[in-house]
C-alpha atoms as a PDB file:
ATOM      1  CA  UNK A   1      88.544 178.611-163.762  1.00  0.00           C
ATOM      2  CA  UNK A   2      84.766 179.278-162.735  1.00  0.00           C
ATOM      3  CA  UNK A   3      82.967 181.097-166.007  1.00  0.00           C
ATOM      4  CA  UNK A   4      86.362 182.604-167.228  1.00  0.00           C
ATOM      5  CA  UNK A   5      87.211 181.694-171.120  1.00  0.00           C
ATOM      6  CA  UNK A   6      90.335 180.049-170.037  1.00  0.00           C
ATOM      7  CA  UNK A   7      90.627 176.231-171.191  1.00  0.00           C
ATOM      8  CA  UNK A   8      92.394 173.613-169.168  1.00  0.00           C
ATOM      9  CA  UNK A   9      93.594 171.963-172.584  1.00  0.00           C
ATOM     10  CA  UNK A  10      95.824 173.163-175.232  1.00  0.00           C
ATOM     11  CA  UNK A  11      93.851 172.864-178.958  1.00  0.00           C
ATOM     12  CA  UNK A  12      95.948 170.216-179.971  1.00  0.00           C
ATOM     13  CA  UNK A  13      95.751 168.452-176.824  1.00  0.00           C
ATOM     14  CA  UNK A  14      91.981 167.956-177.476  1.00  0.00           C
ATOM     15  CA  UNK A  15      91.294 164.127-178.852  1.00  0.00           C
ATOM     16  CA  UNK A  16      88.019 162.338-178.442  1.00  0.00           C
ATOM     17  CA  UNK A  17      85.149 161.439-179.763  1.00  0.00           C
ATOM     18  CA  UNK A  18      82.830 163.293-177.467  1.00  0.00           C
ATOM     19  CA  UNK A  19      83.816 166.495-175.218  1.00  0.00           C
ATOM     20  CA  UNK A  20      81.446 166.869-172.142  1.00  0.00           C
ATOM     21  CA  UNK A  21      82.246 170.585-171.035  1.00  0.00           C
ATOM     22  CA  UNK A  22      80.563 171.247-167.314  1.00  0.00           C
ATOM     23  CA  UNK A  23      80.906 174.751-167.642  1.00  0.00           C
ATOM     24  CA  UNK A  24      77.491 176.298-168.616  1.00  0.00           C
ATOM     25  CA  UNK A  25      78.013 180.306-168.556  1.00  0.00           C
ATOM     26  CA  UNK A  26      79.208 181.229-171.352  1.00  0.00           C
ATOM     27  CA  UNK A  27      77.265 178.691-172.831  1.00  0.00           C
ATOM     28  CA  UNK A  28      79.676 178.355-176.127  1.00  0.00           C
ATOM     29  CA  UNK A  29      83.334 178.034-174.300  1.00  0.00           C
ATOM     30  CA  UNK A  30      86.625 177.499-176.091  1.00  0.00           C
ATOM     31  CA  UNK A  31      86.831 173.749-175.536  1.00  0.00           C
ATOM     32  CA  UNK A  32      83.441 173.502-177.532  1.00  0.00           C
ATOM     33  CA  UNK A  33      84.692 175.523-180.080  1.00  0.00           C
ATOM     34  CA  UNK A  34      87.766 173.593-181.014  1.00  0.00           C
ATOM     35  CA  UNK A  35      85.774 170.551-180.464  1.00  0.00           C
ATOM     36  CA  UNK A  36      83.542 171.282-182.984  1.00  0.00           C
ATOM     37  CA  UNK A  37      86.224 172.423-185.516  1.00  0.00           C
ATOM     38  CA  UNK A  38      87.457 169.019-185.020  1.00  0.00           C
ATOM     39  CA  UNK A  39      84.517 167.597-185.764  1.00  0.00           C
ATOM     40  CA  UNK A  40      84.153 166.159-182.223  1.00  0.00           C
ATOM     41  CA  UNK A  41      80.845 165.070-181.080  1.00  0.00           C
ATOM     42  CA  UNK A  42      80.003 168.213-177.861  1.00  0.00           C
ATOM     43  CA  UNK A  43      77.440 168.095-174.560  1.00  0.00           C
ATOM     44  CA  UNK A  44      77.524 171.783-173.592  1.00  0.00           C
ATOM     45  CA  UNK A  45      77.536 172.589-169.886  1.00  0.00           C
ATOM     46  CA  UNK A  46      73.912 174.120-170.230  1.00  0.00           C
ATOM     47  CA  UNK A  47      72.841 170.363-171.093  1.00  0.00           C
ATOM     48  CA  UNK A  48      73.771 168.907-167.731  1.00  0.00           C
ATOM     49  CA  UNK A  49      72.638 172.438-165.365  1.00  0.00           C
ATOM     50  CA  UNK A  50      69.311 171.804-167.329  1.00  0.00           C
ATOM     51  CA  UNK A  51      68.637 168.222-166.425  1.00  0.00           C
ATOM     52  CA  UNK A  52      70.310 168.776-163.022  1.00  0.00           C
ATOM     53  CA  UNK A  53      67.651 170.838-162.349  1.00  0.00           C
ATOM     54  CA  UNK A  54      64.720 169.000-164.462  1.00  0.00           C
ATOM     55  CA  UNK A  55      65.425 166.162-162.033  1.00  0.00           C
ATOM     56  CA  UNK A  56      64.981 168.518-159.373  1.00  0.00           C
ATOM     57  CA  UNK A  57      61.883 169.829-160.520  1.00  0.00           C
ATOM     58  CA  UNK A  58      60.785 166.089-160.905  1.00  0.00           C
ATOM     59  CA  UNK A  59      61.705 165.045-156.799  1.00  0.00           C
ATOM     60  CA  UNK A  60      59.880 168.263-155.123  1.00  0.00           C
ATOM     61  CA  UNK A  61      56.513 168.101-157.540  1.00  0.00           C
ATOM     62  CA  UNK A  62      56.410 164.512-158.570  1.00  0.00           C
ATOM     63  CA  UNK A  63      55.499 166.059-161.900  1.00  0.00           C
ATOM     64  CA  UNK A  64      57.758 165.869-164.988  1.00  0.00           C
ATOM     65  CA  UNK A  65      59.646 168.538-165.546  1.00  0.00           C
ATOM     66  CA  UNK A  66      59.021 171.048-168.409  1.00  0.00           C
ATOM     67  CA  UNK A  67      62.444 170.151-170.031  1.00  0.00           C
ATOM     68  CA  UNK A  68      62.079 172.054-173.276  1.00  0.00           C
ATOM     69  CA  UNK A  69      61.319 175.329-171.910  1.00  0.00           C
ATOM     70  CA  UNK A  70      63.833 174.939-169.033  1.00  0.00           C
ATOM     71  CA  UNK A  71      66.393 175.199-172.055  1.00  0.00           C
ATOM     72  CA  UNK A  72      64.863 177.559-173.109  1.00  0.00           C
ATOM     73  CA  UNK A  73      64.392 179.810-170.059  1.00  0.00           C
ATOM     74  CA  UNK A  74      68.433 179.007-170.022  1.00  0.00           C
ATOM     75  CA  UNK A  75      69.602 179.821-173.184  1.00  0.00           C
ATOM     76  CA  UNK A  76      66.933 182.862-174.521  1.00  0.00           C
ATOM     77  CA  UNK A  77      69.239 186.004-175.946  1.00  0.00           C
ATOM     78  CA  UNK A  78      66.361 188.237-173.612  1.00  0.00           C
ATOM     79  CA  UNK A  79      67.232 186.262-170.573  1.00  0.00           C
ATOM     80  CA  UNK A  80      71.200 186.428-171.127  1.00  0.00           C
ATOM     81  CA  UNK A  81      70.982 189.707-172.170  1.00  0.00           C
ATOM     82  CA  UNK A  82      68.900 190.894-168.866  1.00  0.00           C
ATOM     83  CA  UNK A  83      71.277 189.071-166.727  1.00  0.00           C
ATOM     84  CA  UNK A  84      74.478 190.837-168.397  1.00  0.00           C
ATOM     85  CA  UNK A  85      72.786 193.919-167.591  1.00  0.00           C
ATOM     86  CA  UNK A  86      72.563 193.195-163.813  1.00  0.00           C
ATOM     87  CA  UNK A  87      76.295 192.227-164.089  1.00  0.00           C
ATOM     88  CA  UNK A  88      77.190 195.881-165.340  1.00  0.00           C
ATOM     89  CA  UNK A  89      74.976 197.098-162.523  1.00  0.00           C
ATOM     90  CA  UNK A  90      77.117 195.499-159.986  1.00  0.00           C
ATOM     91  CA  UNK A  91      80.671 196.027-160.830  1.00  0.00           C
END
């Protein structure tokens, strides 16, 4: 499945109480979406690349890692919107 859109679950196959989606790019996936409009509790994909590499950060400087503007270095529309542009570059 990699970054595609495609969900492993059908909509109404989607019951819990918290969805944990690993996939980080696109940030906002299907499975979040319908998780949401069920009013199911999400942890985006971005969450757990972020503090994957906050922890990281923390074991090669033995300094805490800037969370906040990890997430934000992540998720900026400038950032996306420079990396899309490399995409359209390559292909």
């Amino acid at each position: 499945m990699g970054n595609t859109r495609e969900c492993p679950l059908k909509d109404d196959e989607i019951q819990a109480r918290v969805v944990f989606d690993m996939v980080y790019d696109p940030v906002e996936t299907h499975l979040l979406q319908v998780a949401r409009s069920k009013g199911i509790g999400v942890i985006p994909g971005v969450e757990m690349f972020v503090q994957q590499a906050a922890r990281q950060f923390e074991i090669w400087t033995g300094k805490p890692a800037p969370v906040g503007d990890m997430l934000r270095a992540v998720t900026s529309p400038c950032r996306n919107g420079r990396r899309r542009s490399a995409e359209k570059l390559k292909g």
